[in-house]
C-alpha atoms as a PDB file:
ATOM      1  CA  UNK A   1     -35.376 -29.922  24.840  1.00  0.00           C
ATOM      2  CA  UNK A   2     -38.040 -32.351  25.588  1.00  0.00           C
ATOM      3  CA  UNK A   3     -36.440 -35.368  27.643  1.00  0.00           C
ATOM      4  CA  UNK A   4     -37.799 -38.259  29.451  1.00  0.00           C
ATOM      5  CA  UNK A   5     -37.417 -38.808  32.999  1.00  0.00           C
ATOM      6  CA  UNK A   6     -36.077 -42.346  34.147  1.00  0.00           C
ATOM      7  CA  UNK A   7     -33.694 -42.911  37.363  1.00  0.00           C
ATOM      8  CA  UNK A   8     -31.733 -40.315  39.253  1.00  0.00           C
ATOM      9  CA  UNK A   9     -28.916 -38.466  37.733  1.00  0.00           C
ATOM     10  CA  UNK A  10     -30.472 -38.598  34.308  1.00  0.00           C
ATOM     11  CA  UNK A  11     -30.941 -34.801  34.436  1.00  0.00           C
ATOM     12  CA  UNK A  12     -27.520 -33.982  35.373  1.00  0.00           C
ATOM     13  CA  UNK A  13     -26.290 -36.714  32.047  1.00  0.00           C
ATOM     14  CA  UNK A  14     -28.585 -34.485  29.864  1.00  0.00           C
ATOM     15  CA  UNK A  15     -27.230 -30.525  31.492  1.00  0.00           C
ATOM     16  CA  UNK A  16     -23.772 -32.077  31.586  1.00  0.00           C
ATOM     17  CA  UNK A  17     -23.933 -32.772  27.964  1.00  0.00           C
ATOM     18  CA  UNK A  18     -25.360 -29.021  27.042  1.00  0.00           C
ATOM     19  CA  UNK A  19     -22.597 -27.695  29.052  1.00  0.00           C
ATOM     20  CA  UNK A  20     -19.635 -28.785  27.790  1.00  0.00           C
ATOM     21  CA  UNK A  21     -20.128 -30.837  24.376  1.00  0.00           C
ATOM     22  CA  UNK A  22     -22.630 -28.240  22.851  1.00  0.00           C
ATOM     23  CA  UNK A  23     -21.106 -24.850  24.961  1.00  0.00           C
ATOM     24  CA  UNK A  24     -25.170 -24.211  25.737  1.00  0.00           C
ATOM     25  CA  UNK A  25     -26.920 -22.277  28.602  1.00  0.00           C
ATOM     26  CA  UNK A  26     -29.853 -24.347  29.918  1.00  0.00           C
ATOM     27  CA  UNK A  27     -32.838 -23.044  31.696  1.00  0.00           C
ATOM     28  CA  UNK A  28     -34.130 -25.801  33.361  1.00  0.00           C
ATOM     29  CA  UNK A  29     -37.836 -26.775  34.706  1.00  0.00           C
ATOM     30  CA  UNK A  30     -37.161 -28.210  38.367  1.00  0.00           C
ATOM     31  CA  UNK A  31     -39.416 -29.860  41.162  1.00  0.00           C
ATOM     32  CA  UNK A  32     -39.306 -27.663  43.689  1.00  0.00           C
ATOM     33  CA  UNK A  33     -38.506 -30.617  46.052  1.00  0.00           C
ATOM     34  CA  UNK A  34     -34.826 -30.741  44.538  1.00  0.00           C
ATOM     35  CA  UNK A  35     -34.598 -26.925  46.590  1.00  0.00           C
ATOM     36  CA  UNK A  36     -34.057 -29.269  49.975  1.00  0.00           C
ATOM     37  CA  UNK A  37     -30.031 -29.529  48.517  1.00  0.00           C
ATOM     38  CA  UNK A  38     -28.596 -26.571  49.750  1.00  0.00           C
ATOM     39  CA  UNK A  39     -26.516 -26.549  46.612  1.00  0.00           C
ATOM     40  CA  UNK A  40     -29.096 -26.611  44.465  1.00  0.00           C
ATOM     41  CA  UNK A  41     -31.474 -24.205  45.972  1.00  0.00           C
ATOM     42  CA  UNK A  42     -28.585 -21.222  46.069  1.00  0.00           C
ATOM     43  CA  UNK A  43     -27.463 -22.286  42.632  1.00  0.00           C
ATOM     44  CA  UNK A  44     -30.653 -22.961  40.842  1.00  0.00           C
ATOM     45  CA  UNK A  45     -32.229 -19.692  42.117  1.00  0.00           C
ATOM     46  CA  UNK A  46     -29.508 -17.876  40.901  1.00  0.00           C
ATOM     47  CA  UNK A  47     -29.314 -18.798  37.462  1.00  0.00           C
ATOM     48  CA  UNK A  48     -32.548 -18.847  35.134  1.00  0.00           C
ATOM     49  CA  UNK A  49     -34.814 -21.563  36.313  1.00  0.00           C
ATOM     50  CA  UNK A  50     -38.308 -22.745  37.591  1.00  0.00           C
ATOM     51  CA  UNK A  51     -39.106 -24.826  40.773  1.00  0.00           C
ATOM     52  CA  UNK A  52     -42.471 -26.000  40.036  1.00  0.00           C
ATOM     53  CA  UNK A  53     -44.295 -27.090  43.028  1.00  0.00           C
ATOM     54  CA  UNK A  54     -46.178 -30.170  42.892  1.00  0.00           C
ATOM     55  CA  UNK A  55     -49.844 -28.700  43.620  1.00  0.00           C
ATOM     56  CA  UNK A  56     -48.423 -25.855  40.680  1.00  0.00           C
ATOM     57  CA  UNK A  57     -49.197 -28.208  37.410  1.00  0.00           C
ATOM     58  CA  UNK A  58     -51.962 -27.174  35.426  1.00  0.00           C
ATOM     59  CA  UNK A  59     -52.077 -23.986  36.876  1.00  0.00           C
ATOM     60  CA  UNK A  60     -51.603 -20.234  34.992  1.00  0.00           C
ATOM     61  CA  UNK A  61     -48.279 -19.452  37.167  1.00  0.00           C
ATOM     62  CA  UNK A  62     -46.749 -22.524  35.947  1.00  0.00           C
ATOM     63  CA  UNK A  63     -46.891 -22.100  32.224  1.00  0.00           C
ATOM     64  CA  UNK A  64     -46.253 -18.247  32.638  1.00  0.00           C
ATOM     65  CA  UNK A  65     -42.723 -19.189  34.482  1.00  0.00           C
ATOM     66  CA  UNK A  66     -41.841 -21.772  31.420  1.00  0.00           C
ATOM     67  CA  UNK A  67     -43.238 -18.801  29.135  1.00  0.00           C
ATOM     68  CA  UNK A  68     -40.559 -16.378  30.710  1.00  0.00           C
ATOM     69  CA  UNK A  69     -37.999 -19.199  30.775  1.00  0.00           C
ATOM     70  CA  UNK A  70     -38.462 -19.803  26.862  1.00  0.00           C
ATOM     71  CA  UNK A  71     -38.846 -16.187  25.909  1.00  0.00           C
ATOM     72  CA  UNK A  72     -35.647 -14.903  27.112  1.00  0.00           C
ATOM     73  CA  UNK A  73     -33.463 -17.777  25.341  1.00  0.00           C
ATOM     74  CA  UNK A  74     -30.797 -16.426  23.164  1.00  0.00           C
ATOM     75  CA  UNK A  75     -28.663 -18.175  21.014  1.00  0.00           C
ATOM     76  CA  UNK A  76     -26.849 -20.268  23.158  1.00  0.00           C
ATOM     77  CA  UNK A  77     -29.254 -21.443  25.272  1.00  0.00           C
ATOM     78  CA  UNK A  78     -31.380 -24.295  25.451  1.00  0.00           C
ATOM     79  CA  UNK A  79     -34.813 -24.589  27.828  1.00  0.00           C
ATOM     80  CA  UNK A  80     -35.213 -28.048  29.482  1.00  0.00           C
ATOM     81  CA  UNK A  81     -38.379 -29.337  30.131  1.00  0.00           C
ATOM     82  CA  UNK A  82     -39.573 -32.692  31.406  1.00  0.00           C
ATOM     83  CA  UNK A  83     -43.268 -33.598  30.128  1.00  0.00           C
ATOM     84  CA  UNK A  84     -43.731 -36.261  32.305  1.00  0.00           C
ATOM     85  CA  UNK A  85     -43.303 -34.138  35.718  1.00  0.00           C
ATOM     86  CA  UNK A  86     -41.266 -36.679  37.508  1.00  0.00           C
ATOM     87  CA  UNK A  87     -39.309 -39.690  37.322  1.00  0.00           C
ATOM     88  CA  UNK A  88     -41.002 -43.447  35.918  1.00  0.00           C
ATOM     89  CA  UNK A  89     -42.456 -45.666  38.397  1.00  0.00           C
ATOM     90  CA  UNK A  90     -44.735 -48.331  37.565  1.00  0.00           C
ATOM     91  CA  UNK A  91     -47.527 -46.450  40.171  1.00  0.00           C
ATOM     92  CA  UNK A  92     -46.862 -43.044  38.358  1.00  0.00           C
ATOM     93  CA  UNK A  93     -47.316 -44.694  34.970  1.00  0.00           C
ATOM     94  CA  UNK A  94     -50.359 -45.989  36.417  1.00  0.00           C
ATOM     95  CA  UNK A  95     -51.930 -43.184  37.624  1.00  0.00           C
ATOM     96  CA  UNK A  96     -51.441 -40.588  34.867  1.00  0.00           C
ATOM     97  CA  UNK A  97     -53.460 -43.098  32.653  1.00  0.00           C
ATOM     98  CA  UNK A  98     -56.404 -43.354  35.204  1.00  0.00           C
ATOM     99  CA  UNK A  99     -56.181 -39.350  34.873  1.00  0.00           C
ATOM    100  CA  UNK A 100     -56.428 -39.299  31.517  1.00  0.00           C
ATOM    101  CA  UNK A 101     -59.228 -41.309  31.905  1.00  0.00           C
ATOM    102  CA  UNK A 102     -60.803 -39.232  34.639  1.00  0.00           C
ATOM    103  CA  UNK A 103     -60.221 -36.442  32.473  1.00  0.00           C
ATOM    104  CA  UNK A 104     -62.771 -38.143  29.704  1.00  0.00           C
ATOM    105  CA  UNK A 105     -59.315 -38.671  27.516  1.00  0.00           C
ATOM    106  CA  UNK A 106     -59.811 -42.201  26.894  1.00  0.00           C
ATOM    107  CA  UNK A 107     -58.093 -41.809  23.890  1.00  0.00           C
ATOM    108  CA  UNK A 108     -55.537 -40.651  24.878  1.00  0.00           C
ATOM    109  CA  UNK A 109     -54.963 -43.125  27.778  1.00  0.00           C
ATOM    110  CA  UNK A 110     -55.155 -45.907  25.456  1.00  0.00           C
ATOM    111  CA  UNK A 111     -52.572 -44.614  23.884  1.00  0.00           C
ATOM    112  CA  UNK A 112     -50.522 -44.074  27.120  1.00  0.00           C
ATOM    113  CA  UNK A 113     -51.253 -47.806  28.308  1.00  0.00           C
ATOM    114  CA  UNK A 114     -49.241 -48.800  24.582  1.00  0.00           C
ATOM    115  CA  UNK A 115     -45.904 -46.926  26.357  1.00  0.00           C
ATOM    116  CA  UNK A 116     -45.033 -48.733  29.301  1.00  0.00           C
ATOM    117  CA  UNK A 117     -41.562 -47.062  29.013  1.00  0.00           C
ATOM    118  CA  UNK A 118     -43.035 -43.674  29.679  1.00  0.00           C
ATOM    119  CA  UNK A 119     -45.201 -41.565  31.791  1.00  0.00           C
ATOM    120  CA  UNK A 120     -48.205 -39.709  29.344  1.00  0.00           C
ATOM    121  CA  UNK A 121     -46.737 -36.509  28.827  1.00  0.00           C
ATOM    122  CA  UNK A 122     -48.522 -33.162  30.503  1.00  0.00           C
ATOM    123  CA  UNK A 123     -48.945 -30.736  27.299  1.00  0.00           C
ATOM    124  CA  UNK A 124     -49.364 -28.084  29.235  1.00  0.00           C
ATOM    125  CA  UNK A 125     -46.077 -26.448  30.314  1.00  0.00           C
ATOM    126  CA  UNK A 126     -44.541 -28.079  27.196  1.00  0.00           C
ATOM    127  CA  UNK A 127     -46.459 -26.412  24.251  1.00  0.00           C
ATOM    128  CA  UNK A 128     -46.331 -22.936  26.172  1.00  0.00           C
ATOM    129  CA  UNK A 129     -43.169 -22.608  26.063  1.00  0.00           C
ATOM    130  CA  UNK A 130     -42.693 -23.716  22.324  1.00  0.00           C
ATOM    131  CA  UNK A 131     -45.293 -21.216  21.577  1.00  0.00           C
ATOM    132  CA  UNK A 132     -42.924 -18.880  23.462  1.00  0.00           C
ATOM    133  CA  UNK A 133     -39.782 -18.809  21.911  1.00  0.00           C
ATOM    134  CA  UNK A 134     -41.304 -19.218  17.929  1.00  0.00           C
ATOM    135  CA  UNK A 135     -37.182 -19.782  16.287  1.00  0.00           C
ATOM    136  CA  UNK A 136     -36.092 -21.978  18.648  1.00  0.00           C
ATOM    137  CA  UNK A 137     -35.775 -25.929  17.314  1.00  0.00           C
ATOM    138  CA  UNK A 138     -37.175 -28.878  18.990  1.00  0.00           C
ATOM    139  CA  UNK A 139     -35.345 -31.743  20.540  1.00  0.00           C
ATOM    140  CA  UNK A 140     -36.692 -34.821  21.993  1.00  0.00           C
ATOM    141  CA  UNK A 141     -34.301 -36.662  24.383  1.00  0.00           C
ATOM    142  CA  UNK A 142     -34.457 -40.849  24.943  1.00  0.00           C
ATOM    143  CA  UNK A 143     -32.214 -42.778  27.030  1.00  0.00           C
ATOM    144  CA  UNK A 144     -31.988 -46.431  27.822  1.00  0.00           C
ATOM    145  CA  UNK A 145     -30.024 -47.526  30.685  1.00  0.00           C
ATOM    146  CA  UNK A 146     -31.117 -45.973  33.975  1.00  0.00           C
ATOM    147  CA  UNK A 147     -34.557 -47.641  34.155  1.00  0.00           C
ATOM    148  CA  UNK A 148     -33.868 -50.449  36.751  1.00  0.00           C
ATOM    149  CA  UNK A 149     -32.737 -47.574  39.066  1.00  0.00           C
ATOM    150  CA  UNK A 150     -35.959 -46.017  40.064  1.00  0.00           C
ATOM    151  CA  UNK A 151     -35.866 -45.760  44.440  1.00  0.00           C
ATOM    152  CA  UNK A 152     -33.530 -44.525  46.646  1.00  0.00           C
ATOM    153  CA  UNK A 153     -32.727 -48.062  47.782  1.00  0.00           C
ATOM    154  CA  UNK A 154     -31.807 -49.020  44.054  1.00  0.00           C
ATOM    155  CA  UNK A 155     -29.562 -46.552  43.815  1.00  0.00           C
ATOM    156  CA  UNK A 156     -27.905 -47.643  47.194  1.00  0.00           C
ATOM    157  CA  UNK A 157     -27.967 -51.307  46.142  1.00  0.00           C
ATOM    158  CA  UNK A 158     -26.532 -50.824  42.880  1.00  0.00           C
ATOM    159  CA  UNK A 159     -23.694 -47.738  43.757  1.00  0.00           C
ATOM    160  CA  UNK A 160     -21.291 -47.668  42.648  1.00  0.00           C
ATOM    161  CA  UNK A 161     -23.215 -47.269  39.323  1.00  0.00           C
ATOM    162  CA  UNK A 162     -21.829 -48.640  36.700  1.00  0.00           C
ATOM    163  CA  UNK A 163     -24.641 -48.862  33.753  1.00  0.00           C
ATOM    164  CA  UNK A 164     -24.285 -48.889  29.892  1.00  0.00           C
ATOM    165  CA  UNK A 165     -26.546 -45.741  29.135  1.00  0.00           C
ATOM    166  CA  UNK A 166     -27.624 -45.875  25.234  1.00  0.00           C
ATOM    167  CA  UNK A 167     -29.569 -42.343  23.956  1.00  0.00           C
ATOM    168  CA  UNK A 168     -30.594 -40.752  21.106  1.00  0.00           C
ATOM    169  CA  UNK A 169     -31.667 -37.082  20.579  1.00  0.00           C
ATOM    170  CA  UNK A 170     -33.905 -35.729  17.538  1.00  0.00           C
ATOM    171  CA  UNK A 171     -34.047 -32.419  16.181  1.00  0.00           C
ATOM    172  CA  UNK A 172     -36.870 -31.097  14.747  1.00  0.00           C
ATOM    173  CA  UNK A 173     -36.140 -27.611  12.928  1.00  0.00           C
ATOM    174  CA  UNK A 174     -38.359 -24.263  14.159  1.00  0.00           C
ATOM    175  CA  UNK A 175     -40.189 -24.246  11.086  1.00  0.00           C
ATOM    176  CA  UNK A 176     -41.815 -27.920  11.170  1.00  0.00           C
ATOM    177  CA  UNK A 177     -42.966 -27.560  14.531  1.00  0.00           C
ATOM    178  CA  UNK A 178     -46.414 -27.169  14.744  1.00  0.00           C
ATOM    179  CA  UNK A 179     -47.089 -23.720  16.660  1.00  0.00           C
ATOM    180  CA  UNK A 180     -50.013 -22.633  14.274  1.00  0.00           C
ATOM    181  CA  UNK A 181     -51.879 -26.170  14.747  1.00  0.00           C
ATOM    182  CA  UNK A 182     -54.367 -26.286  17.582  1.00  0.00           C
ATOM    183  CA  UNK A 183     -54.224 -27.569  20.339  1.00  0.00           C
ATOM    184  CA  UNK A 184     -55.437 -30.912  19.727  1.00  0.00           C
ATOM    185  CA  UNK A 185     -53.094 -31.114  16.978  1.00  0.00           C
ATOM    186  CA  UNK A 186     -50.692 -29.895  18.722  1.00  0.00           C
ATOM    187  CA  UNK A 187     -50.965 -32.947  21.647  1.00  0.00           C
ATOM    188  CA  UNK A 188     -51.473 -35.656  19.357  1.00  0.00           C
ATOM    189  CA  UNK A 189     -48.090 -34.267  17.759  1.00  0.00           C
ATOM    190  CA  UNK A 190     -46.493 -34.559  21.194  1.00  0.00           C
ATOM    191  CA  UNK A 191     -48.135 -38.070  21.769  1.00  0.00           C
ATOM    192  CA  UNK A 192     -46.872 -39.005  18.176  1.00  0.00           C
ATOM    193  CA  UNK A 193     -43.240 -38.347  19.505  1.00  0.00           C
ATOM    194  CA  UNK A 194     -43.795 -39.300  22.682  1.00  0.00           C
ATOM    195  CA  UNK A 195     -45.057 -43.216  21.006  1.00  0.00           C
ATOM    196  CA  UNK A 196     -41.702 -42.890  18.953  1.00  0.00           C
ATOM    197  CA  UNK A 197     -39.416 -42.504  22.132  1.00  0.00           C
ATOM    198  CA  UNK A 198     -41.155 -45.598  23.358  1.00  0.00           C
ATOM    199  CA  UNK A 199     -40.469 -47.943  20.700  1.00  0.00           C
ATOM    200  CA  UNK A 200     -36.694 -46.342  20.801  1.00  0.00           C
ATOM    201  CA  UNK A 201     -36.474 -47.291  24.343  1.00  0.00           C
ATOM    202  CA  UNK A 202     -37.631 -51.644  24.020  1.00  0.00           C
ATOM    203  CA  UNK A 203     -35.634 -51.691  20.666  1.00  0.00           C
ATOM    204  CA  UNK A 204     -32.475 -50.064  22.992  1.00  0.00           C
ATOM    205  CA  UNK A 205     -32.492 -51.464  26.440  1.00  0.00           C
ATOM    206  CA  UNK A 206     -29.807 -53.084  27.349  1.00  0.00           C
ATOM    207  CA  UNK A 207     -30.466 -55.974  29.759  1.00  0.00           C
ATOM    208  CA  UNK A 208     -33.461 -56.962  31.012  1.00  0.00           C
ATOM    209  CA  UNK A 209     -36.387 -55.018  32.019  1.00  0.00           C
ATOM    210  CA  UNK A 210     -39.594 -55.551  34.308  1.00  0.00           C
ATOM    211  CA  UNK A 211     -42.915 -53.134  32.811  1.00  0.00           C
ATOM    212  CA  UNK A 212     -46.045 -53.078  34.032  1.00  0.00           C
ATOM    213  CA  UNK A 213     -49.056 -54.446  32.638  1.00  0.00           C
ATOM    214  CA  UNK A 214     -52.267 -52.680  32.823  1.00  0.00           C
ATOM    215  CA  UNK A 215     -55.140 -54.229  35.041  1.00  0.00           C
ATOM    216  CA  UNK A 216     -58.291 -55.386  34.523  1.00  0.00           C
ATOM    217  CA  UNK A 217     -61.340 -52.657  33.870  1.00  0.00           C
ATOM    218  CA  UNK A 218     -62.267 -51.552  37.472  1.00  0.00           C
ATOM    219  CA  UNK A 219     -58.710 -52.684  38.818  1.00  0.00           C
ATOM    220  CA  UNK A 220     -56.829 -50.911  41.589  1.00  0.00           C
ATOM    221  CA  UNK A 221     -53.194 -51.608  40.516  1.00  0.00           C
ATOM    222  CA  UNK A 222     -50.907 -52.515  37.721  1.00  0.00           C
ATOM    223  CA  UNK A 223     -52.056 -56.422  37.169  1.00  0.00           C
ATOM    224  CA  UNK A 224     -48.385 -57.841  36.632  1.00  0.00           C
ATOM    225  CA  UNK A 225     -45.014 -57.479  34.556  1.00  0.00           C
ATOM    226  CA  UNK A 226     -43.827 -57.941  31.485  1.00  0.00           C
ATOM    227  CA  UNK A 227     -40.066 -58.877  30.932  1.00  0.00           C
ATOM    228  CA  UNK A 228     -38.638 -57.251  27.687  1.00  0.00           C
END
């Protein structure tokens, strides 16, 4: 299950659902930071999981932890991954294009700077452990809803919560994924979705909604808003 990651709480919406309306298993991929909750550190250490550490991405370990993860899933359960390796923020969405650009993606970071919604998705951790578990299905995860709620102090200024959360899940069967593409294919594939869950999220927002607008060539910082 590839989901975005927009406001706090939307991972617990998503594992909440697996557990009880589909009877799954999940095997999540954590932040590490989330280990600072007692409850989660004894729990989540217990069971199945990965706390990646933020220095981790990119490196071997980290895709060899979501390769064990997505290996051992049985029938029942149901690896959860977040591409975007953290929740939206306009400064996040910011800098993953500027990587992509340091990276000499341009291309790629064009296409980012089209998805305001959404972070540019880190293949990485993603496509190993599709390549890892070779029956298991596909699903990518939207949700509309939680994006106003993106600090600490939102969710303080706005609790008790009470938000009309929209979402829509795809499933794309084991044998039209694209594990014997390469690479590059296999990235544009994810970026194809990725532009898909985008368009899902304007068309289903409800309210209003401040984005970010790329700056200038050379600039430092988003230049301004948008309001959708």
């Amino acid at each position: 299950m590839l989901s975005r990651h927009a406001g706090p709480g939307d991972s617990f919406l998503l594992l909440h659902e697996l557990l009880t309306t589909y009877q799954r298993r999940p095997r999540v991929v954590m932040k590490a930071t989330l280990q600072f909750d007692p409850s989660l550190d004894v729990l989540g250490n217990r069971l199945p999981n990965v706390f990646i550490r933020a220095g981790q991405t990119g490196e071997s370990i980290f895709t060899q932890q979501i390769e064990r993860l997505a290996s051992g899933l049985d029938a029942r359960g149901a690896l959860v991954i977040f591409p975007e390796g953290g929740n939206w923020t306009p400064n996040r969405w910011y800098r993953g294009i500027r990587r992509l650009e340091r990276q000499g993606r341009r291309d790629l970071a064009a296409r980012a700077a089209q998805m305001p919604n959404l972070l540019p998705p880190r293949p990485g951790g993603t496509l190993a452990g599709i390549k890892a578990c070779p029956d298991a299905d596909v699903i990518f995860v939207a949700h509309a809803g939680l994006d106003s709620i993106i600090s600490i102090g939102d969710v303080w200024k706005n609790f008790p919560i009470n938000q009309v959360i929209r979402a829509r899940w795809w499933r794309v069967p084991f044998d039209e994924v694209p594990r014997a593409a390469t690479h590059e294919e296999q990235v544009q594939w994810l970026y194809d979705w990725w532009e898909r869950i985008d368009t899902w999220i304007t068309e289903n927002r409800p309210g209003e909604t401040t984005l970010p607008v790329m700056p200038e060539e050379g600039g430092d910082q988003p230049a301004g808003t948008v309001t959708t």
